[in-house]
Protein backbone atom coordinates (compact mmCIF):
# COMPACT_ATOMS: atom_id res chain seq x y z
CA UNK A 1 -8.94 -11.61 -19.14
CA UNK A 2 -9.19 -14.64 -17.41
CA UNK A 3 -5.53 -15.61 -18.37
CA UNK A 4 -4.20 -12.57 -16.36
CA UNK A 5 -3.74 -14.65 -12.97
CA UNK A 6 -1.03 -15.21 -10.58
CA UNK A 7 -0.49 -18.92 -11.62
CA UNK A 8 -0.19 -18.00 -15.02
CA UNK A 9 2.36 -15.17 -14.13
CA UNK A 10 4.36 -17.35 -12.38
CA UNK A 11 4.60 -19.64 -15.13
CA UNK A 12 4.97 -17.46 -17.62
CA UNK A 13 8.06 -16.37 -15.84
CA UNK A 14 9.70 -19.59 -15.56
CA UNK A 15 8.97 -20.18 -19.24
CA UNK A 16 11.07 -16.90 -20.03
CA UNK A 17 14.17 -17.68 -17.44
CA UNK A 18 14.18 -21.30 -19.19
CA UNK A 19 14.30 -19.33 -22.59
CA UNK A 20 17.22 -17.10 -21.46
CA UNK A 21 19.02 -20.16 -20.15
CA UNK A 22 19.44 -18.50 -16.90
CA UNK A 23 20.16 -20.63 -13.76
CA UNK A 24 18.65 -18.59 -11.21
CA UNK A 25 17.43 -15.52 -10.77
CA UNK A 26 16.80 -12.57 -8.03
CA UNK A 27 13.52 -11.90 -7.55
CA UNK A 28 11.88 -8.10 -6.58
CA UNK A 29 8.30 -7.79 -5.86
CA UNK A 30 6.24 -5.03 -4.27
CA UNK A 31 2.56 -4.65 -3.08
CA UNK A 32 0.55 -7.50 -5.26
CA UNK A 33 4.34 -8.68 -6.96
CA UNK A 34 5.28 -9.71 -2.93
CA UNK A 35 2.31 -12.25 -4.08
CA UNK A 36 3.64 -13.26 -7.34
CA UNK A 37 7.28 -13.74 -5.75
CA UNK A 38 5.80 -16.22 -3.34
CA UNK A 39 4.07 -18.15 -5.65
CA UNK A 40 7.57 -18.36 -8.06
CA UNK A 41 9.62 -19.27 -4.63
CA UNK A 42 6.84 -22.02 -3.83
CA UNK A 43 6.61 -23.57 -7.31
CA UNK A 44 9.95 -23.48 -8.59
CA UNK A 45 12.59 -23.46 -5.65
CA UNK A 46 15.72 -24.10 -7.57
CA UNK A 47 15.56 -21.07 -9.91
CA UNK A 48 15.99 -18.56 -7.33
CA UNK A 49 18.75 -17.06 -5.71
CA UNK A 50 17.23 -14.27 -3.51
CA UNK A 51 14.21 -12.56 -2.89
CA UNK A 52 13.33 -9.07 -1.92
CA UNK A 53 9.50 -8.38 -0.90
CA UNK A 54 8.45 -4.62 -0.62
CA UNK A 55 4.92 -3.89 0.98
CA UNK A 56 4.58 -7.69 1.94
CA UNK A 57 1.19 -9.73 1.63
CA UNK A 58 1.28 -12.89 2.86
CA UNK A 59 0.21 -16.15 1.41
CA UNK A 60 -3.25 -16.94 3.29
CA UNK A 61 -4.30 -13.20 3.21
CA UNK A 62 -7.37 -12.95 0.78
CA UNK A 63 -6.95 -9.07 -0.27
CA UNK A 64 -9.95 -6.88 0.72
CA UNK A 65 -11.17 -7.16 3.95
CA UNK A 66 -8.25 -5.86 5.87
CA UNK A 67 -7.73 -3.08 4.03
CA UNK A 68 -9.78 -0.70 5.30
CA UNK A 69 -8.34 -1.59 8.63
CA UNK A 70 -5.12 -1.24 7.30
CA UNK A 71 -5.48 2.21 5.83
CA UNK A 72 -7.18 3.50 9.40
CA UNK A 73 -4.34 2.42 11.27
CA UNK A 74 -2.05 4.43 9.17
CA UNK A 75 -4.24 6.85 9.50
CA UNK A 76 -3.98 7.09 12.92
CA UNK A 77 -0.21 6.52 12.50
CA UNK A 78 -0.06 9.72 10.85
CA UNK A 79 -1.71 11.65 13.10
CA UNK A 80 0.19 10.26 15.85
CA UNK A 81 3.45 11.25 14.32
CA UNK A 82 1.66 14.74 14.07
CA UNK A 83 1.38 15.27 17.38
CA UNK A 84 4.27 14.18 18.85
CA UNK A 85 6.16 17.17 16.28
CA UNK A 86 6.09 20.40 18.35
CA UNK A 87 6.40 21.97 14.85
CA UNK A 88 3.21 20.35 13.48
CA UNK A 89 1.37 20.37 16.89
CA UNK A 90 1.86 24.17 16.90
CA UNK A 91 0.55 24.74 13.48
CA UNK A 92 -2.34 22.11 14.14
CA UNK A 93 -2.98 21.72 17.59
CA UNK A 94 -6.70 20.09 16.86
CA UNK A 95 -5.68 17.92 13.74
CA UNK A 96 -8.28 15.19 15.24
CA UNK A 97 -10.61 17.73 15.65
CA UNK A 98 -10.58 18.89 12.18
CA UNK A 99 -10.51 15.36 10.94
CA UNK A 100 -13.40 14.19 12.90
CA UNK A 101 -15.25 17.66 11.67
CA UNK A 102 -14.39 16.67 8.03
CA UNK A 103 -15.78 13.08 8.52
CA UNK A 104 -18.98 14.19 9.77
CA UNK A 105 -19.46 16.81 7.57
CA UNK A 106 -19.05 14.45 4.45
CA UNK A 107 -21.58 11.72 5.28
CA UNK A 108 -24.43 12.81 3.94
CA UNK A 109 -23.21 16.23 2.71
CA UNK A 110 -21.75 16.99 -0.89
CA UNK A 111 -20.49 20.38 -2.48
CA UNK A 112 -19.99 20.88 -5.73
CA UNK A 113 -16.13 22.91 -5.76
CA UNK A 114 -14.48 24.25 -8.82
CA UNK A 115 -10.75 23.94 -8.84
CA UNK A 116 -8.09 24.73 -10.95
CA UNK A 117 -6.88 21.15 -13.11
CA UNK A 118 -3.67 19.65 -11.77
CA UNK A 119 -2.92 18.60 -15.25
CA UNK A 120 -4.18 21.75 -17.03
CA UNK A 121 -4.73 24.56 -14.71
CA UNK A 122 -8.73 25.03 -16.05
CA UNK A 123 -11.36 25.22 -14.40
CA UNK A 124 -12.79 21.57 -13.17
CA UNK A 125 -15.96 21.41 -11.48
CA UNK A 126 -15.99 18.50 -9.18
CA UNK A 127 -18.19 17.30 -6.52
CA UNK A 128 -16.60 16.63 -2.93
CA UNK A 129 -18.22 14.05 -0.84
CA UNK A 130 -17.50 11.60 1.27
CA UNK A 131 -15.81 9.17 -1.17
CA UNK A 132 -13.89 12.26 -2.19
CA UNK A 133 -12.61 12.96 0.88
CA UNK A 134 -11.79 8.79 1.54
CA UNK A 135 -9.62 8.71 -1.50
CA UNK A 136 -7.95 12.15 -0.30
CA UNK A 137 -6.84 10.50 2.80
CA UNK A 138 -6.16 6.88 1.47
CA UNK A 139 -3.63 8.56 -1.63
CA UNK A 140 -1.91 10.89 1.13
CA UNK A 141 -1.11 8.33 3.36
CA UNK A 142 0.78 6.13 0.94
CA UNK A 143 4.07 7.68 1.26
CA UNK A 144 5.84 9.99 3.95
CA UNK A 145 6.56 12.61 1.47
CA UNK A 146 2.48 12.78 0.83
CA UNK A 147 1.64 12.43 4.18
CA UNK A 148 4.19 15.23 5.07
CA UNK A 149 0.54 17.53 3.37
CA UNK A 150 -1.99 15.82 4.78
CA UNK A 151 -2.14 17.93 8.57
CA UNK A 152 -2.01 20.97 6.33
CA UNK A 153 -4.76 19.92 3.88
CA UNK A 154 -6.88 18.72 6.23
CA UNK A 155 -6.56 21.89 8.61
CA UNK A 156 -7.44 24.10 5.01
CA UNK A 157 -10.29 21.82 4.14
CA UNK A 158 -11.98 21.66 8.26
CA UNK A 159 -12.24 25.73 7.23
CA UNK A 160 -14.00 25.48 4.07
CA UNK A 161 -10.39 25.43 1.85
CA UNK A 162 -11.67 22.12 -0.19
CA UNK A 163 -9.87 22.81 -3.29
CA UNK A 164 -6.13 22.11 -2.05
CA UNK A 165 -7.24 18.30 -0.65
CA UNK A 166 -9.09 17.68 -3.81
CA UNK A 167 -6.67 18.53 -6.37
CA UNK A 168 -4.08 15.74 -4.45
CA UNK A 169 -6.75 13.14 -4.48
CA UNK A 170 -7.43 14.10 -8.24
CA UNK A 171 -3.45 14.18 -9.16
CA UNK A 172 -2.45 11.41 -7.12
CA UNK A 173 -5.70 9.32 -8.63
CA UNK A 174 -4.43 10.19 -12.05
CA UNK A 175 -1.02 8.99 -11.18
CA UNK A 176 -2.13 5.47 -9.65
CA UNK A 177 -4.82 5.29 -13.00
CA UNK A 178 -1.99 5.51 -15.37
CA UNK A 179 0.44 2.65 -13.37
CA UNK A 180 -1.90 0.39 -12.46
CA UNK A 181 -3.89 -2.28 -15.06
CA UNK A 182 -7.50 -2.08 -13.86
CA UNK A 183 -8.57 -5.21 -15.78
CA UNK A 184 -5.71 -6.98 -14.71
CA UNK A 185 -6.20 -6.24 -10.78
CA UNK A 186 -10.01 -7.11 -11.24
CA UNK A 187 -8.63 -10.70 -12.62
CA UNK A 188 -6.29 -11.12 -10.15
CA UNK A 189 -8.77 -10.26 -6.99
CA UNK A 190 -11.89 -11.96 -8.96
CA UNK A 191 -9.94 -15.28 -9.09
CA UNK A 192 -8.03 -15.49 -6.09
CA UNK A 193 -9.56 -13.18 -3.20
CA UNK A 194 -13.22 -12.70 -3.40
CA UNK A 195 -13.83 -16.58 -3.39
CA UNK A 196 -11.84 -16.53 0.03
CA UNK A 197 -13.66 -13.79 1.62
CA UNK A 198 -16.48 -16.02 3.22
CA UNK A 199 -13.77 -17.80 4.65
CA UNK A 200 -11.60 -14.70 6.03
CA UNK A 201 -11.83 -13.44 9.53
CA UNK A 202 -14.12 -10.58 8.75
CA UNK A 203 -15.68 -8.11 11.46
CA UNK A 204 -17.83 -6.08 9.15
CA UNK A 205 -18.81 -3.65 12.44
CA UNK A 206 -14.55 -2.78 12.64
CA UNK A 207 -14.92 -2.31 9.05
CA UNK A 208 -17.22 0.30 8.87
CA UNK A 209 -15.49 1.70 11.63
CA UNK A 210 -12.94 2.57 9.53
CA UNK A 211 -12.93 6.01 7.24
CA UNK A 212 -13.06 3.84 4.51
CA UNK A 213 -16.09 1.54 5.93
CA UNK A 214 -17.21 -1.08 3.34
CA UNK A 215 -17.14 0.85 0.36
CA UNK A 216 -14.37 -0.83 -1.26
CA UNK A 217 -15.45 -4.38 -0.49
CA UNK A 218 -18.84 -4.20 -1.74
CA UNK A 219 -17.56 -2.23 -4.95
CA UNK A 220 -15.72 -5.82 -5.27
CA UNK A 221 -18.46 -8.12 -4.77
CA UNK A 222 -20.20 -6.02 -7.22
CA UNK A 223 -17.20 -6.44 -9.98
CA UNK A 224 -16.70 -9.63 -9.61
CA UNK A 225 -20.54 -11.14 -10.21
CA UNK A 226 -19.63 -10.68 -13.85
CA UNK A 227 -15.86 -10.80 -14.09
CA UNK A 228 -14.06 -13.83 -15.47
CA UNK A 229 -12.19 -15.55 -13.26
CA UNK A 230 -9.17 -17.65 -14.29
CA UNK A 231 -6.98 -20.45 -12.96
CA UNK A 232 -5.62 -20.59 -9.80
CA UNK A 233 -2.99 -23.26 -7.85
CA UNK A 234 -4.66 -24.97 -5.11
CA UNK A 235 -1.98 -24.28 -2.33
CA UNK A 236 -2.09 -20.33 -3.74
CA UNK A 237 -3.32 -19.11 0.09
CA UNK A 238 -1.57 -22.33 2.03
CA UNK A 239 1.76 -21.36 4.01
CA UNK A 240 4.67 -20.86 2.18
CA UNK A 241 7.96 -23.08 3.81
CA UNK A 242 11.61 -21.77 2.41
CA UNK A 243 14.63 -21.53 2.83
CA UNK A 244 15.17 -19.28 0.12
CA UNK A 245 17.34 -16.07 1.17
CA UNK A 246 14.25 -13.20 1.43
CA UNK A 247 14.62 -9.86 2.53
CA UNK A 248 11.38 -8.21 3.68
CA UNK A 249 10.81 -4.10 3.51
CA UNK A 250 7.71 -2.87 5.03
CA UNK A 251 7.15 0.99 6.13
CA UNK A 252 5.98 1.68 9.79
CA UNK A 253 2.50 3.23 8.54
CA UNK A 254 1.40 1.24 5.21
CA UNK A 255 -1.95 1.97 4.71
CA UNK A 256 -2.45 -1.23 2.31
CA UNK A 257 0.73 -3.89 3.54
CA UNK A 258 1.65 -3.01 7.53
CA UNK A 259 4.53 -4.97 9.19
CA UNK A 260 2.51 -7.26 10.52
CA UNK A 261 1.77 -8.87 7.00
CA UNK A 262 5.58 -8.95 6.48
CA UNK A 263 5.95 -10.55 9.86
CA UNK A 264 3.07 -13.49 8.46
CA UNK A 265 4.95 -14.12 5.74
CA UNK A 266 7.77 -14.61 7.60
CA UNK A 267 6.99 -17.33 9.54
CA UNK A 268 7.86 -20.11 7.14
CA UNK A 269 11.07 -18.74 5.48
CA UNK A 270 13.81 -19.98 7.36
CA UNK A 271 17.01 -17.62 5.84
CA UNK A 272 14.74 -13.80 6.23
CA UNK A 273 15.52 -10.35 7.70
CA UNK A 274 12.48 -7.89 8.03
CA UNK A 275 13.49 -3.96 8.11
CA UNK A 276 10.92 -1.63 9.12
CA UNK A 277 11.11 1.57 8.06
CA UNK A 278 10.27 4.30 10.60
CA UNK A 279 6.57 6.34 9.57
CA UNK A 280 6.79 5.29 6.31
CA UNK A 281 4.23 4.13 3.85
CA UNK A 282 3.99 1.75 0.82
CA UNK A 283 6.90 0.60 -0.51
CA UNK A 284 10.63 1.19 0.28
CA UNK A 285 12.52 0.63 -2.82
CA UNK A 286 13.39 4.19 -3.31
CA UNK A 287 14.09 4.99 0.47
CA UNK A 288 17.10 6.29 1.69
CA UNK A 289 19.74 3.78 1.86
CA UNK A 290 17.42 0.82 0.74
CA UNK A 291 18.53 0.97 -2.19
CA UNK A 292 22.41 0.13 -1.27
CA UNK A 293 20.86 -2.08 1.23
CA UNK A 294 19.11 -4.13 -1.67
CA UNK A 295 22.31 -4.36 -3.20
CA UNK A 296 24.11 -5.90 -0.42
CA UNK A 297 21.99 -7.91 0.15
CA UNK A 298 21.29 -9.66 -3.48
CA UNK A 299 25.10 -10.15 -3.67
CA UNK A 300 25.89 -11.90 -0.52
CA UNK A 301 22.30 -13.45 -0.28
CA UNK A 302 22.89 -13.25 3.49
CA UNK A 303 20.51 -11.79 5.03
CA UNK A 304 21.41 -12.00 8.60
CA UNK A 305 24.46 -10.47 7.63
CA UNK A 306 23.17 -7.44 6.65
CA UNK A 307 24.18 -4.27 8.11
CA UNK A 308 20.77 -2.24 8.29
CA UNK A 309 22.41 0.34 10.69
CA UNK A 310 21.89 3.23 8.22
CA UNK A 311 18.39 3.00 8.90
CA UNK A 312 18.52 3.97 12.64
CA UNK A 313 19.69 7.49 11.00
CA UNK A 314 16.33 7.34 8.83
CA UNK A 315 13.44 9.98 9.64
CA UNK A 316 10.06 10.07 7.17
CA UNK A 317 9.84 13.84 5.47
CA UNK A 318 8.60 16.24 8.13
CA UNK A 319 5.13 17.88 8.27
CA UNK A 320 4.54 21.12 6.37
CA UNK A 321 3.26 23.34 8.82
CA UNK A 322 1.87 25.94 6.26
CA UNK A 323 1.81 25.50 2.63
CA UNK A 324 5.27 26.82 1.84
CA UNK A 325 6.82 23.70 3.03
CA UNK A 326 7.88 22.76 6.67
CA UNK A 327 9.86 24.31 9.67
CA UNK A 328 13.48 25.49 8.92
């Protein structure tokens, strides 16, 4: 486990372009790969052509204690974007209210629900509590098209309706488990963000603020007294200075990798373009006309040439204002 670091990665990848005999290569990385990408462009310059980052960290940001502040802010993005729709503000006109209700309620209250098994459709008994009702509203806000539920689901579950909220956390939860490489991530974090965190700027009273407070951080502390950690490159978390052609994507209301990341990372690369895409959440690679955007852009490797214009047209999927979808 130790082995499974961003150094290595980065090596590892080098090692494989060498193998193919390829000159240089284009390089796409999202969420923790915008990390890896930055590491490549850093330590080996002259094998790459272009860059695309998607959900953007940055490279002196130790993962974990913005992230809670993060995922309120897109929170409160959401419900913004709520609010200003007459169609959703019609069908919720106290989505705060119910939201604030649901937060109170789950502090020190549990109830033990049975719903019917996303997977299966049996019965599954399940407790909802407050960390319950956190990962409900962390999942839903990663993407538009999930957040286009969340007024709906949290309107059902502020009048006792739990079951709807909770079978999206438990779907969306099973999705995530079966993409993501726990051991890997706690290898990754272990070795190259939790030894950082004494020296991050962290206001633990904004923290636990947050609907998330400091579960998540602790819960990392905790993992990594006994995990291995592995080797890491000295300048890993220093400033990275290119001029590699890089083309940043970040969504309006990330919950784990807002703009403002993108915008950090930006400061040393010399040839960039950053597109923001309007209320959208955690990466962009499937978004409307990205896609042809990415395209574009890896061929000409010019990114100030770019014409982004298509995304002025570009709207996030619209609230459902009852459970049969949204307003015709």
């Amino acid at each position: 486990m130790r082995f499974y670091t961003s150094s290595v990665a980065v090596a590892d990848l080098e090692a494989v372009r060498r193998a193919l005999k390829v000159q240089a290569i284009d390089l796409y990385g999202s969420s923790y790969g915008t990390r890896v990408a930055q590491l490549y462009m850093r330590r080996f310059p002259a094998s790459v052509h272009a860059v695309i980052l998607d959900g953007v960290t940055y490279p002196e940001q130790a993962i974990g204690p913005e992230t809670p502040l993060d995922g309120q802010r897109a929170l409160d993005l959401i419900v913004k974007r709520c609010e200003a729709s007459p169609d959703c503000t019609a069908a919720y006109p106290e989505l705060r209210q119910d939201l604030d209700g649901l937060r109170r309620q789950f502090g020190p209250q549990k109830s033990m629900i049975t719903i019917d098994d996303p997977s299966s459709s049996l019965p599954l008994k399940i407790q909802f509590n407050r960390s319950m009702l956190n990962a409900s509203l962390r999942f839903l806000s990663y993407s538009a098209a999930q957040a286009s539920l969340m007024p709906a689901l949290i309107h059902q579950a502020n009048q006792g309706a739990l079951a709807p909220l909770a079978a999206q956390a438990i779907m969306t939860a099973r999705q995530v488990g079966d993409q993501l490489a726990s051991g890997m991530q706690n290898s990754v974090i272990c070795s190259e963000d939790v030894p950082f965190f004494a020296a991050a700027d962290i206001d633990p009273a904004a923290i636990s603020r947050t609907y998330q407070g400091t579960d998540q951080m602790e819960a990392l502390l905790e993992i990594c007294k006994l995990w291995p950690r592995g080797p890491v490159d000295a300048d890993l978390h220093a400033p990275l200075q290119s001029d590699i052609p890089t083309l940043l994507l970040s969504g309006e209301a990330d919950p784990v990798t807002p703009p403002a990341d993108a915008e950090r990372a930006a400061r040393g690369l010399a040839r960039h373009r950053h597109l923001i895409l309007s209320g959208e959440g955690h990466g962009q690679v499937a978004t409307g006309c990205v896609p042809r955007l990415m395209a574009e852009f890896l061929d000409a490797a010019a990114p100030a040439e770019l014409d982004a214009a298509c995304l002025e047209r570009h709207s996030p999927a619209p609230f459902f204002v009852s459970m049969t979808g949204p307003a015709p």
